[in-house]
PDB file of N, CA and C in Angstrom:
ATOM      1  N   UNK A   1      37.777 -16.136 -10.060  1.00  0.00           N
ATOM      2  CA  UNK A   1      38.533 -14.992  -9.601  1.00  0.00           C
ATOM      3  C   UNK A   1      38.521 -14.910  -8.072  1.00  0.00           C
ATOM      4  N   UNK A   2      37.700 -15.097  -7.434  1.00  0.00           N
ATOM      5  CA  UNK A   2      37.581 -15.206  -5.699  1.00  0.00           C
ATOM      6  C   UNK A   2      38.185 -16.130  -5.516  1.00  0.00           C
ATOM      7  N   UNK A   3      38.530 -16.854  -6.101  1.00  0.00           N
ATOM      8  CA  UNK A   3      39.260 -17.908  -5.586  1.00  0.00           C
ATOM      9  C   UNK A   3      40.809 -17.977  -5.592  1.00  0.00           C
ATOM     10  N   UNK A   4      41.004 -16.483  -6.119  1.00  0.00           N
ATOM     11  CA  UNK A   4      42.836 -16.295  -6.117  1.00  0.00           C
ATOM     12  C   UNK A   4      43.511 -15.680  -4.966  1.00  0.00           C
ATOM     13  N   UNK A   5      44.393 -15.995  -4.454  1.00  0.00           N
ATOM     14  CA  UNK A   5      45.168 -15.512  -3.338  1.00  0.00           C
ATOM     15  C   UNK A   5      44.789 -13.809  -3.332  1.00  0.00           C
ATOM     16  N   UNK A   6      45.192 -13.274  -4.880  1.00  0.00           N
ATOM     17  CA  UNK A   6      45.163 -11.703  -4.430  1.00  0.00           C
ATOM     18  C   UNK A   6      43.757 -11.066  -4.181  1.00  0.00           C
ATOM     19  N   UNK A   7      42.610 -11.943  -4.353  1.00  0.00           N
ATOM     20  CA  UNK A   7      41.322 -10.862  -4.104  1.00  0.00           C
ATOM     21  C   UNK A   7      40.493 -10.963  -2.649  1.00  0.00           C
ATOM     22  N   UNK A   8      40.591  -9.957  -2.974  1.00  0.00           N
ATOM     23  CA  UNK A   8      39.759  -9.162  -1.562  1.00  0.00           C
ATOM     24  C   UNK A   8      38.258  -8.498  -1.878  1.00  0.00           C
ATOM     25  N   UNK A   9      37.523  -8.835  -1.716  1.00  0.00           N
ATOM     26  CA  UNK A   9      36.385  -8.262  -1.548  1.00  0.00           C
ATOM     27  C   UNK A   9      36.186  -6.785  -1.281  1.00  0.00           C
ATOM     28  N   UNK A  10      35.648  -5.930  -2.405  1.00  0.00           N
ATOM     29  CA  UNK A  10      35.236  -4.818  -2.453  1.00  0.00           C
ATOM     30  C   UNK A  10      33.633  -4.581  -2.391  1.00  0.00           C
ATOM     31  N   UNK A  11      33.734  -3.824  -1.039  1.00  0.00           N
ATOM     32  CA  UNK A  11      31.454  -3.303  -0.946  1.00  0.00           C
ATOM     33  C   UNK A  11      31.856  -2.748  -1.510  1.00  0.00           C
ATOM     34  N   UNK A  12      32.812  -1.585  -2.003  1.00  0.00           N
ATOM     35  CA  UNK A  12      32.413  -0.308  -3.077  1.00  0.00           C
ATOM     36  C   UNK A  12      32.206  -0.997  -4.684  1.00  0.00           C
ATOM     37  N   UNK A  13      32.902  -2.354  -4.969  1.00  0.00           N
ATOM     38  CA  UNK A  13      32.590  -2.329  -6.164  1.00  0.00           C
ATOM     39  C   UNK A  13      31.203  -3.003  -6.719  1.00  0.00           C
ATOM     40  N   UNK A  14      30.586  -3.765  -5.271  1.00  0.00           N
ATOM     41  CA  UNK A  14      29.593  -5.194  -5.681  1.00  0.00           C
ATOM     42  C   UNK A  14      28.929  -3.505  -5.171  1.00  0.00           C
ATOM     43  N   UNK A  15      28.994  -3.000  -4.663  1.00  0.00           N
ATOM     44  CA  UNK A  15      27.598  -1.561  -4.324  1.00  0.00           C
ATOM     45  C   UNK A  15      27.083  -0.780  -5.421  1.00  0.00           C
ATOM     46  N   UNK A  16      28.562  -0.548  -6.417  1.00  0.00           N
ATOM     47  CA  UNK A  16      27.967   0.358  -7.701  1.00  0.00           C
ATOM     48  C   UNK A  16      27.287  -1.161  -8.536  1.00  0.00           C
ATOM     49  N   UNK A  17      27.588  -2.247  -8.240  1.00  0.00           N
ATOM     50  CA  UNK A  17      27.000  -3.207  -9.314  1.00  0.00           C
ATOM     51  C   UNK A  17      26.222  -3.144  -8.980  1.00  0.00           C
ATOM     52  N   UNK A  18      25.379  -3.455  -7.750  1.00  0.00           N
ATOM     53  CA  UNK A  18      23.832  -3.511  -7.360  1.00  0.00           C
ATOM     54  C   UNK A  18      23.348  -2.147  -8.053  1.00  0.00           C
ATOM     55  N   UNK A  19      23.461  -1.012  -7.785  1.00  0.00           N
ATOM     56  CA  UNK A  19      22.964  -0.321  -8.015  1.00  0.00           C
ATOM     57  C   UNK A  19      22.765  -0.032  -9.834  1.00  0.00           C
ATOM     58  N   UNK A  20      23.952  -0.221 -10.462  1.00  0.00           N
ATOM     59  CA  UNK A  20      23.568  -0.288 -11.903  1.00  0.00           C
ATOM     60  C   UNK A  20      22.685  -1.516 -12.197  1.00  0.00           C
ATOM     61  N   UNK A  21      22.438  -2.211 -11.651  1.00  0.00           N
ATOM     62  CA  UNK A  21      21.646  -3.259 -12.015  1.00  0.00           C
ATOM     63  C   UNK A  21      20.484  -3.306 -11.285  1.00  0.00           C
ATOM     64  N   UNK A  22      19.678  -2.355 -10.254  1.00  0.00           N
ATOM     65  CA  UNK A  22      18.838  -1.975 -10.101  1.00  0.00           C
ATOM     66  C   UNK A  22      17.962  -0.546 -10.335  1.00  0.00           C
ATOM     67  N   UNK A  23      19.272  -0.037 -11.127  1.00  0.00           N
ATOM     68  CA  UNK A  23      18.778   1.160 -12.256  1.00  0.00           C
ATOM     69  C   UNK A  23      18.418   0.470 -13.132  1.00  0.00           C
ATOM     70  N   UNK A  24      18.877  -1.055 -13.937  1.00  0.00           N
ATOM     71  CA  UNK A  24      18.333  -0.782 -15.117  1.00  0.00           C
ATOM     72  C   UNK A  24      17.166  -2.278 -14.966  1.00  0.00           C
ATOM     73  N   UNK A  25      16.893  -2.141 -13.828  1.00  0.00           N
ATOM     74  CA  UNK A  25      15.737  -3.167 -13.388  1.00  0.00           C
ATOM     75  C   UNK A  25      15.829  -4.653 -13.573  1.00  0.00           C
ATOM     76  N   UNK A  26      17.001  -4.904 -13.518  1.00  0.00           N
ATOM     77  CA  UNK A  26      17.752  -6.480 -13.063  1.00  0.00           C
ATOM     78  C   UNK A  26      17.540  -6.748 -12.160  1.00  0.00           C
ATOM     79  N   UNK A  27      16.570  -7.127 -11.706  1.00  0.00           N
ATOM     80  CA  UNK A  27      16.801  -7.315 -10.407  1.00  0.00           C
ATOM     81  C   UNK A  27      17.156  -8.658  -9.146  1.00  0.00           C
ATOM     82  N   UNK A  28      16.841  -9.884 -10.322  1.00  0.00           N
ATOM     83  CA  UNK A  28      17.300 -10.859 -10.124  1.00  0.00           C
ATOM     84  C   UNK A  28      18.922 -11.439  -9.906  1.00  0.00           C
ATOM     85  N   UNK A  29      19.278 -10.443 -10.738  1.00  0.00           N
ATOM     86  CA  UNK A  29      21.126 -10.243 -11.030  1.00  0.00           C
ATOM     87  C   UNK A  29      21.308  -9.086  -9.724  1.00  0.00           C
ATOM     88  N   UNK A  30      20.540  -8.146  -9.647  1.00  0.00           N
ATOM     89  CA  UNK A  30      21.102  -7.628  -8.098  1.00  0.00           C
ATOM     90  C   UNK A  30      21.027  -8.656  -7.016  1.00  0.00           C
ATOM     91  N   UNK A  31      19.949  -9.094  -6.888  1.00  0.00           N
ATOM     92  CA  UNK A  31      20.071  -9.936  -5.667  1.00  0.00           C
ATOM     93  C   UNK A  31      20.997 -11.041  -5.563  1.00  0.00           C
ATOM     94  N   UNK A  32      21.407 -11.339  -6.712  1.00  0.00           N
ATOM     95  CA  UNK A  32      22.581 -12.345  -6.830  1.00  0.00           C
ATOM     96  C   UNK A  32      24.156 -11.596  -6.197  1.00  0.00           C
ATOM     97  N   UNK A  33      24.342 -10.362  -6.809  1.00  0.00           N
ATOM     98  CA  UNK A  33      25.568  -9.742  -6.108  1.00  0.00           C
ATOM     99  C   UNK A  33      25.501  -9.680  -4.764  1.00  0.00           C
ATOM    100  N   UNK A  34      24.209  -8.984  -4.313  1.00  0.00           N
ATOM    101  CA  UNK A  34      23.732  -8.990  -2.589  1.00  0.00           C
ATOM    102  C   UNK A  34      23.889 -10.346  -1.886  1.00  0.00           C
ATOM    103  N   UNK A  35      23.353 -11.311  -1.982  1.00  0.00           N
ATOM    104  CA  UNK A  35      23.623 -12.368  -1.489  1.00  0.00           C
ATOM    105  C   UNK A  35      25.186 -12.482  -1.867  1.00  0.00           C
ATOM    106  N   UNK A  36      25.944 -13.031  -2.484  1.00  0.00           N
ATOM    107  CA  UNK A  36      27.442 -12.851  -2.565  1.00  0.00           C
ATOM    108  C   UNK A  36      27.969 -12.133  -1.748  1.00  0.00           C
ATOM    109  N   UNK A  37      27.676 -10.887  -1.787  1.00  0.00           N
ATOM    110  CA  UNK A  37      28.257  -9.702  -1.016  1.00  0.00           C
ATOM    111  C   UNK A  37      28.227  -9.813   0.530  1.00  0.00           C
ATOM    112  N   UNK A  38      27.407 -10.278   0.874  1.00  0.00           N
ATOM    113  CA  UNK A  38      26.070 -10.843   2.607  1.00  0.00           C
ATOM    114  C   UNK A  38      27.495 -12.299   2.607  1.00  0.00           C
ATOM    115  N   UNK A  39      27.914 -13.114   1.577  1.00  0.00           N
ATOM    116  CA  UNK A  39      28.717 -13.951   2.225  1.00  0.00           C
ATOM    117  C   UNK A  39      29.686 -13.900   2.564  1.00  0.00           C
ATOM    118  N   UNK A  40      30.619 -12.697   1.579  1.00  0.00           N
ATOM    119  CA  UNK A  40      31.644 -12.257   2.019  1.00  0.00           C
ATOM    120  C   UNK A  40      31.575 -11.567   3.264  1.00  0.00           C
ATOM    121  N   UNK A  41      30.851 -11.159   4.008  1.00  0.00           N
ATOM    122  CA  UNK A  41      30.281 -10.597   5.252  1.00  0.00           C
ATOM    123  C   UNK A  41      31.108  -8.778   5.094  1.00  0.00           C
ATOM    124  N   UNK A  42      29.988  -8.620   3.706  1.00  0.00           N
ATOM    125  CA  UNK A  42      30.251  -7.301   3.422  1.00  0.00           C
ATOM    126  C   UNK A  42      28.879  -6.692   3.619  1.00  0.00           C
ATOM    127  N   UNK A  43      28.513  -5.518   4.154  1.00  0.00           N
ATOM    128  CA  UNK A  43      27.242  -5.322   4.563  1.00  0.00           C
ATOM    129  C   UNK A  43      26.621  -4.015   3.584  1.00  0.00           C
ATOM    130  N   UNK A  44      25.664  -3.850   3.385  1.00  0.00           N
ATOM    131  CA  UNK A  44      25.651  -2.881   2.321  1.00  0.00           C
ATOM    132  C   UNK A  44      24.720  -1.570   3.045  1.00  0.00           C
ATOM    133  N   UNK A  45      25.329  -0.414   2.663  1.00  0.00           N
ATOM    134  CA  UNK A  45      24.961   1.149   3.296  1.00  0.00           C
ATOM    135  C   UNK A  45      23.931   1.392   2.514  1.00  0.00           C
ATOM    136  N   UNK A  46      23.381   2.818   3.293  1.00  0.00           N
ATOM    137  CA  UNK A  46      22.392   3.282   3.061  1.00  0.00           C
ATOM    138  C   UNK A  46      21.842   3.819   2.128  1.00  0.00           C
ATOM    139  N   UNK A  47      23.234   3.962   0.917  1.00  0.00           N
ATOM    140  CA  UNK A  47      22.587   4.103  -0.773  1.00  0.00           C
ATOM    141  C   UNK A  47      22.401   3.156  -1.393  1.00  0.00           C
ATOM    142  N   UNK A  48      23.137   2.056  -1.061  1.00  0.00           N
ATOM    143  CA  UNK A  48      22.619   0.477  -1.259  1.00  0.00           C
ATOM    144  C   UNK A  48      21.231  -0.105  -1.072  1.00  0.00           C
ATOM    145  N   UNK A  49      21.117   0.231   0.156  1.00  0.00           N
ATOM    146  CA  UNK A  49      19.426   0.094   0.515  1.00  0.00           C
ATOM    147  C   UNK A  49      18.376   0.880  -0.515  1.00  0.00           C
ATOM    148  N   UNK A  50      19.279   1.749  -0.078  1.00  0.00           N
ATOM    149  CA  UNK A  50      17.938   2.595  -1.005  1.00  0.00           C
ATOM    150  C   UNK A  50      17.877   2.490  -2.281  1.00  0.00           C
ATOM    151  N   UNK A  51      18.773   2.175  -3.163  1.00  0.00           N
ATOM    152  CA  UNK A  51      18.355   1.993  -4.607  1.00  0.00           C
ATOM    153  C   UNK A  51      18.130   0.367  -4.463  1.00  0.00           C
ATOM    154  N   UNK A  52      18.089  -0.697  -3.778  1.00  0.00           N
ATOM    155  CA  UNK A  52      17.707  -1.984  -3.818  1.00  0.00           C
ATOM    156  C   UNK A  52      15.853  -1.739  -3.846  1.00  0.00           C
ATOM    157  N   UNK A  53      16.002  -1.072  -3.130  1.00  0.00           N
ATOM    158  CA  UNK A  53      14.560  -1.222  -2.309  1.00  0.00           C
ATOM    159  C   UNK A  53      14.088  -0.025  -3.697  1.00  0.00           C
ATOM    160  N   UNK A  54      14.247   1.034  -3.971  1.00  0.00           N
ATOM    161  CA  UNK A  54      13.747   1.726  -5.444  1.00  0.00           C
ATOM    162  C   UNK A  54      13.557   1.045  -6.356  1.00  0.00           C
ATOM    163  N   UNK A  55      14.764  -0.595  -6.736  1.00  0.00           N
ATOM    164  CA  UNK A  55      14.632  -0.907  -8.122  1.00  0.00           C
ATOM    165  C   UNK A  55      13.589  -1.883  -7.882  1.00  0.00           C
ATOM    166  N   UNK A  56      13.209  -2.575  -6.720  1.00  0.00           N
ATOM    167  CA  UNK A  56      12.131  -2.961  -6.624  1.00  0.00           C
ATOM    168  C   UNK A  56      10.474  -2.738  -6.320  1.00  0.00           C
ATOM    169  N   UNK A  57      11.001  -1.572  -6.625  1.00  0.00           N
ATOM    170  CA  UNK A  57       9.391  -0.652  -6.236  1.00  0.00           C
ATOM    171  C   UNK A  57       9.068  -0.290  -7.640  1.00  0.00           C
ATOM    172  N   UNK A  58      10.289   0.224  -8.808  1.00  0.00           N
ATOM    173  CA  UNK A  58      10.290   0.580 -10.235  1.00  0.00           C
ATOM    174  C   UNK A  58       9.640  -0.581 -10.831  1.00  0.00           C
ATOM    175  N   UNK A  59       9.791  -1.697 -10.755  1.00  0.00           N
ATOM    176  CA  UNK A  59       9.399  -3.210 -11.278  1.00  0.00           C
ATOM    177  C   UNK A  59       8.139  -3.826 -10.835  1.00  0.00           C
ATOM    178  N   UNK A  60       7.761  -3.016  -9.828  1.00  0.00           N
ATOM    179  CA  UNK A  60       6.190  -3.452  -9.538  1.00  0.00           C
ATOM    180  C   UNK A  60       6.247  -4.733  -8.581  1.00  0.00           C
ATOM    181  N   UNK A  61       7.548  -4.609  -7.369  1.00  0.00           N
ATOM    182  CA  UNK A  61       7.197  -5.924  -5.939  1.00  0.00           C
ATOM    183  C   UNK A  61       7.673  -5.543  -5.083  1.00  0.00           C
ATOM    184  N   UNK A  62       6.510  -4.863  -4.564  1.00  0.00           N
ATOM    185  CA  UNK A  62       6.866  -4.260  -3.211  1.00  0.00           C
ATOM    186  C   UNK A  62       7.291  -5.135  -1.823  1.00  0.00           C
ATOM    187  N   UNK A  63       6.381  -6.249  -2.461  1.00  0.00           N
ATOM    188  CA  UNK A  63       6.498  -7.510  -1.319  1.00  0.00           C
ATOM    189  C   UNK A  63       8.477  -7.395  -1.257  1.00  0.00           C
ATOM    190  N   UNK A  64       8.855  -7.699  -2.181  1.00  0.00           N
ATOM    191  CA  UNK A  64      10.613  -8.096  -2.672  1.00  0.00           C
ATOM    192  C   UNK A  64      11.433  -6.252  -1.718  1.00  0.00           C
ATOM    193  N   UNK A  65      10.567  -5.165  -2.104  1.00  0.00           N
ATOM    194  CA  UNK A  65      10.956  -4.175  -1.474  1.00  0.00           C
ATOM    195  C   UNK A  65      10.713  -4.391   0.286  1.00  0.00           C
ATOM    196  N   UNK A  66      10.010  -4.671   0.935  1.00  0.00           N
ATOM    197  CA  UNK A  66       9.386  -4.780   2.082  1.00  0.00           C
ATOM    198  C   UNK A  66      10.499  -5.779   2.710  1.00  0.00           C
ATOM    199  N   UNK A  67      10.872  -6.960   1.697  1.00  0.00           N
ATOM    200  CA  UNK A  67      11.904  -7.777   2.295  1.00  0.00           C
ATOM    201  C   UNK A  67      13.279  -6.965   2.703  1.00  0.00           C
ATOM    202  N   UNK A  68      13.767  -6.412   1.488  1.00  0.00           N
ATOM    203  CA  UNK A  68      14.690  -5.302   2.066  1.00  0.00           C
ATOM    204  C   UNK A  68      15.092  -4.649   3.159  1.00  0.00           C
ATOM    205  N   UNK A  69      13.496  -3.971   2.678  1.00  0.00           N
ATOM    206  CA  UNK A  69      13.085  -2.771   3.747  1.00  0.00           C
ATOM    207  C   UNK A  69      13.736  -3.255   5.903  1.00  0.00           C
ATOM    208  N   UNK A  70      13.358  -4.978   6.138  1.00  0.00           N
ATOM    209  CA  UNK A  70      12.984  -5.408   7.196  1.00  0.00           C
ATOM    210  C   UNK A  70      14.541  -5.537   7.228  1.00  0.00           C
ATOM    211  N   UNK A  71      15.097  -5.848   6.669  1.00  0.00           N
ATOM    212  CA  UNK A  71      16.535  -6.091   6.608  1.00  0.00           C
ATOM    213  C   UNK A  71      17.192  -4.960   6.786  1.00  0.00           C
ATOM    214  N   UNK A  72      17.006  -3.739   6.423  1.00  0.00           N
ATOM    215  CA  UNK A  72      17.708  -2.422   6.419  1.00  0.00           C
ATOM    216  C   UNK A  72      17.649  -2.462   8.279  1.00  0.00           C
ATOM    217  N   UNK A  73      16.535  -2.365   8.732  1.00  0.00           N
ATOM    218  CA  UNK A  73      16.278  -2.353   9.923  1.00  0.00           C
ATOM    219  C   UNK A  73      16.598  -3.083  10.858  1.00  0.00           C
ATOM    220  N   UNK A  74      17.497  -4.363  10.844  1.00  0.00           N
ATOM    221  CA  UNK A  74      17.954  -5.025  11.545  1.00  0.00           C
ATOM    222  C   UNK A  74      19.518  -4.907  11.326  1.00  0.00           C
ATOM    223  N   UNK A  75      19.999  -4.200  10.031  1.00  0.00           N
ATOM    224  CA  UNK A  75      21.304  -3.719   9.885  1.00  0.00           C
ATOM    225  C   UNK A  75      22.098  -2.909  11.119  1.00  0.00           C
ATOM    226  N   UNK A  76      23.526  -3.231  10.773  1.00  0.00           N
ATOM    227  CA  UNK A  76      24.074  -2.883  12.260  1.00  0.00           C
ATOM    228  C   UNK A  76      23.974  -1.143  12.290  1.00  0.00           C
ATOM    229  N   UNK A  77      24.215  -0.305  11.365  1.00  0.00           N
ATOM    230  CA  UNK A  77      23.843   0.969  11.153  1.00  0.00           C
ATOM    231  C   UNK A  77      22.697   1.591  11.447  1.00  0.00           C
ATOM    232  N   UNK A  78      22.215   2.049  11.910  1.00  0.00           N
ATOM    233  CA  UNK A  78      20.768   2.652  11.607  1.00  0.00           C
ATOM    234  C   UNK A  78      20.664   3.279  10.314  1.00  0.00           C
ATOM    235  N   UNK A  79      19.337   3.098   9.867  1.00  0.00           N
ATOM    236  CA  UNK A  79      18.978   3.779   8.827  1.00  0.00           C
ATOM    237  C   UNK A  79      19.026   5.269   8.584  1.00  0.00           C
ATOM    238  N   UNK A  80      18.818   5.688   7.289  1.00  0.00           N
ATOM    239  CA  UNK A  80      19.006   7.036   7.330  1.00  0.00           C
ATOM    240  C   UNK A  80      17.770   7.341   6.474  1.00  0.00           C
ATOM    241  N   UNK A  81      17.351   8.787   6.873  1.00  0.00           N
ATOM    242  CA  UNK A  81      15.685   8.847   6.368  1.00  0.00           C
ATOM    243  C   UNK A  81      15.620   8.618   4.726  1.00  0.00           C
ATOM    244  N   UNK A  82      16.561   9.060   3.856  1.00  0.00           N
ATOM    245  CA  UNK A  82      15.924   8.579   2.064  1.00  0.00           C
ATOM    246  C   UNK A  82      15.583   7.015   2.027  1.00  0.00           C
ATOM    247  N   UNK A  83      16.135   6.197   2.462  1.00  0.00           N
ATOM    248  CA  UNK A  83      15.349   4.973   2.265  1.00  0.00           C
ATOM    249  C   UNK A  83      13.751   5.068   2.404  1.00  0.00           C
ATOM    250  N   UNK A  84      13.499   5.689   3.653  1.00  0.00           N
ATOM    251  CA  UNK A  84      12.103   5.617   4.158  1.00  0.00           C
ATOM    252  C   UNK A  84      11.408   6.295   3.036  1.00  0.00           C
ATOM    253  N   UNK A  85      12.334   7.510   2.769  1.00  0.00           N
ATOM    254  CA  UNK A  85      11.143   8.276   1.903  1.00  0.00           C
ATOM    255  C   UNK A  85      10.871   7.371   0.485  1.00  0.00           C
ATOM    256  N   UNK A  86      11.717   7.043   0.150  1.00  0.00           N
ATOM    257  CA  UNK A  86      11.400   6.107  -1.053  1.00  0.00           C
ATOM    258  C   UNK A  86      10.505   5.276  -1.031  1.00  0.00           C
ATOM    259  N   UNK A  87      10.881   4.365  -0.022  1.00  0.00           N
ATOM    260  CA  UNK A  87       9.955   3.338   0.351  1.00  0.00           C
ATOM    261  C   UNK A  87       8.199   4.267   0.237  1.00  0.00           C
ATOM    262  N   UNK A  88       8.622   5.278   1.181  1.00  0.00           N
ATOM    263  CA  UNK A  88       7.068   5.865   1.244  1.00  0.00           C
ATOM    264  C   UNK A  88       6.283   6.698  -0.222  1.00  0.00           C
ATOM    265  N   UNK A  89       7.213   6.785  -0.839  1.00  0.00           N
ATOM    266  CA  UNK A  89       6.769   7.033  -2.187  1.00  0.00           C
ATOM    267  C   UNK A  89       6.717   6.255  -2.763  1.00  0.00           C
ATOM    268  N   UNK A  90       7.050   4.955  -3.316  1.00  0.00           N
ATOM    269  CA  UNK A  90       6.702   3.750  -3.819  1.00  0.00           C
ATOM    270  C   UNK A  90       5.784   2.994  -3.398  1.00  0.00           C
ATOM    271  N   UNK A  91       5.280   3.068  -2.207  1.00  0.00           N
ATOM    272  CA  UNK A  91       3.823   2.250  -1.216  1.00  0.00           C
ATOM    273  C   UNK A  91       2.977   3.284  -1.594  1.00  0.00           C
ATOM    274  N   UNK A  92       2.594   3.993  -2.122  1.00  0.00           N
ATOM    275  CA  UNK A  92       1.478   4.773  -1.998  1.00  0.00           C
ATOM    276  C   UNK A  92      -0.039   3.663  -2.565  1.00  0.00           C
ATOM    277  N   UNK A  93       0.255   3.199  -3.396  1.00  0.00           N
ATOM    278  CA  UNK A  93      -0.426   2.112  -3.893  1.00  0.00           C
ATOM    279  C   UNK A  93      -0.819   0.797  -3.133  1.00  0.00           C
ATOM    280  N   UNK A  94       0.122   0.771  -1.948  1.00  0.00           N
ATOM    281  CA  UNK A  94      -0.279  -0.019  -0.856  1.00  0.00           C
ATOM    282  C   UNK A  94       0.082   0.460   0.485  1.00  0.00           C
ATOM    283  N   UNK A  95      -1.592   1.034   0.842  1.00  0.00           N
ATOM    284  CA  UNK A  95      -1.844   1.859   2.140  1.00  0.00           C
ATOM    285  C   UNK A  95      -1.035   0.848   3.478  1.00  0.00           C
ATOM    286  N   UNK A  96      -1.594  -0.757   3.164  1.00  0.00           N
ATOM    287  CA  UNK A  96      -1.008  -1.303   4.771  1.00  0.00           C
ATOM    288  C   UNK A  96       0.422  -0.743   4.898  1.00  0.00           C
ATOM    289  N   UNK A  97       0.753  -1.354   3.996  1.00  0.00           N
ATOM    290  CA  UNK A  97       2.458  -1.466   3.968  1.00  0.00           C
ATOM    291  C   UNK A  97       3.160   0.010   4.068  1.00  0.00           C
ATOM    292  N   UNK A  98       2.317   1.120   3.256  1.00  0.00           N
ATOM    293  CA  UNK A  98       2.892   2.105   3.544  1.00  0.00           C
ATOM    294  C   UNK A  98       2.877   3.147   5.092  1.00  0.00           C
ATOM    295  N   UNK A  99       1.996   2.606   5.435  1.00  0.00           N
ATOM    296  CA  UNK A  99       1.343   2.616   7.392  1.00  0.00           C
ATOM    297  C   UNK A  99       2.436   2.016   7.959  1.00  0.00           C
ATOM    298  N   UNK A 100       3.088   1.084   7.677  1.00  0.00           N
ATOM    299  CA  UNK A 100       3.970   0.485   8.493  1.00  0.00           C
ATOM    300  C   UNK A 100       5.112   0.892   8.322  1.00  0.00           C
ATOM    301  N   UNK A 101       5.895   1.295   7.373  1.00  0.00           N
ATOM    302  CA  UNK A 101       6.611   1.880   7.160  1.00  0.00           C
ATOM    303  C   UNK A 101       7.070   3.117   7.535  1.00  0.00           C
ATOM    304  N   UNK A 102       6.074   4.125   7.606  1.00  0.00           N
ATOM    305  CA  UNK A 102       5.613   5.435   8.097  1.00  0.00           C
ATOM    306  C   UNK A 102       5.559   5.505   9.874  1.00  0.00           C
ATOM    307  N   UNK A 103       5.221   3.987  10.043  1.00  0.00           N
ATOM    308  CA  UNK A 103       4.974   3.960  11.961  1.00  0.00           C
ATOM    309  C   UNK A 103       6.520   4.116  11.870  1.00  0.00           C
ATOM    310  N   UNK A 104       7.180   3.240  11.086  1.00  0.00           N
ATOM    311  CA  UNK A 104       8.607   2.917  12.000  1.00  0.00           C
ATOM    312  C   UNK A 104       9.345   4.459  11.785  1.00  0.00           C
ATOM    313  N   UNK A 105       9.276   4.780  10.993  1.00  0.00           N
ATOM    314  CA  UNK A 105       9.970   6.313  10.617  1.00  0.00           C
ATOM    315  C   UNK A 105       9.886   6.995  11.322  1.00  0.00           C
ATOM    316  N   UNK A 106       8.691   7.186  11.750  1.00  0.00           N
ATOM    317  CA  UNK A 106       8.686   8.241  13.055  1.00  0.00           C
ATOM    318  C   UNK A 106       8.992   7.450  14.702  1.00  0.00           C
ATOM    319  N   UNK A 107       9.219   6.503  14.690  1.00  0.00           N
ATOM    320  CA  UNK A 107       9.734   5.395  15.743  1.00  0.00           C
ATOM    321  C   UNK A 107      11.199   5.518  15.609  1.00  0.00           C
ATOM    322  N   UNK A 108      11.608   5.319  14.600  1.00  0.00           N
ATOM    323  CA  UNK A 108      13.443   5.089  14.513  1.00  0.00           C
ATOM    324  C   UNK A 108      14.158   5.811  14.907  1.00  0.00           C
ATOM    325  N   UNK A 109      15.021   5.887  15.496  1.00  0.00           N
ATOM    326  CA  UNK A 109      16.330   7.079  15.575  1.00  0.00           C
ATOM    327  C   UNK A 109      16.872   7.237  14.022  1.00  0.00           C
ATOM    328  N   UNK A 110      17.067   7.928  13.371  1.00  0.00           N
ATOM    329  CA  UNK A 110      17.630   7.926  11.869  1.00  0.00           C
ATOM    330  C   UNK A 110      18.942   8.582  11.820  1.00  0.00           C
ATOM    331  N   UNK A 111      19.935   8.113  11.065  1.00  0.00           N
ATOM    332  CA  UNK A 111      20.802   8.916  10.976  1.00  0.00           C
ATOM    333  C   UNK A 111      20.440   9.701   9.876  1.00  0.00           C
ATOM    334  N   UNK A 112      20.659  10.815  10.162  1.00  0.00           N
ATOM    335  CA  UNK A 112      20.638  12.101   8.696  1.00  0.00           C
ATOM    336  C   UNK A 112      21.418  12.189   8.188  1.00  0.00           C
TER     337      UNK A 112
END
């Protein structure tokens, strides 16, 4: 189908896919749309982030969340604070990571 003259790449539609598929803890199949999505040089917003980085905190790899997380932050947008808080409610179980997370939050400019 990408390969037909008429398609165009939709973030709104690969965005609700990530996200239904990191509601229902796919998360291997999200990261497959994300990468796709990253080639079409479609960039994904801040409810994107945040349920990427949730469905990997729900599944127990924060390491896989943290990857995210570093990526949100080098995004051309600035972040907006629910990512953080998520993130910071899902690290509670890991003090380093949730320290670091917590430094940058109060470091960042955020959009609200």
């Amino acid at each position: 189908m990408q390969k037909e003259d008429w398609y165009k790449p939709d973030k709104f539609l690969y965005k609700d896919l990530i996200i239904a598929l990191a509601k229902c803890k796919k998360m291997d199949d999200a990261m497959q749309l994300w990468d796709t999505m990253r080639k079409e040089e479609l960039f994904p917003d801040s409810q994107t982030y945040t349920e990427i980085i949730g469905g990997f905190l729900r599944c127990g790899s924060p390491t896989d969340a943290m990857n995210i997380y570093e990526d949100m932050k080098k995004s051309q947008d600035p972040p907006e604070e629910l990512p953080f808080r998520i993130l910071l409610k899902g690290l509670l179980p890991h003090p380093l990571l949730r320290n670091r997370v917590k430094q940058d939050f109060e470091e960042i400019p955020l959009n609200s």
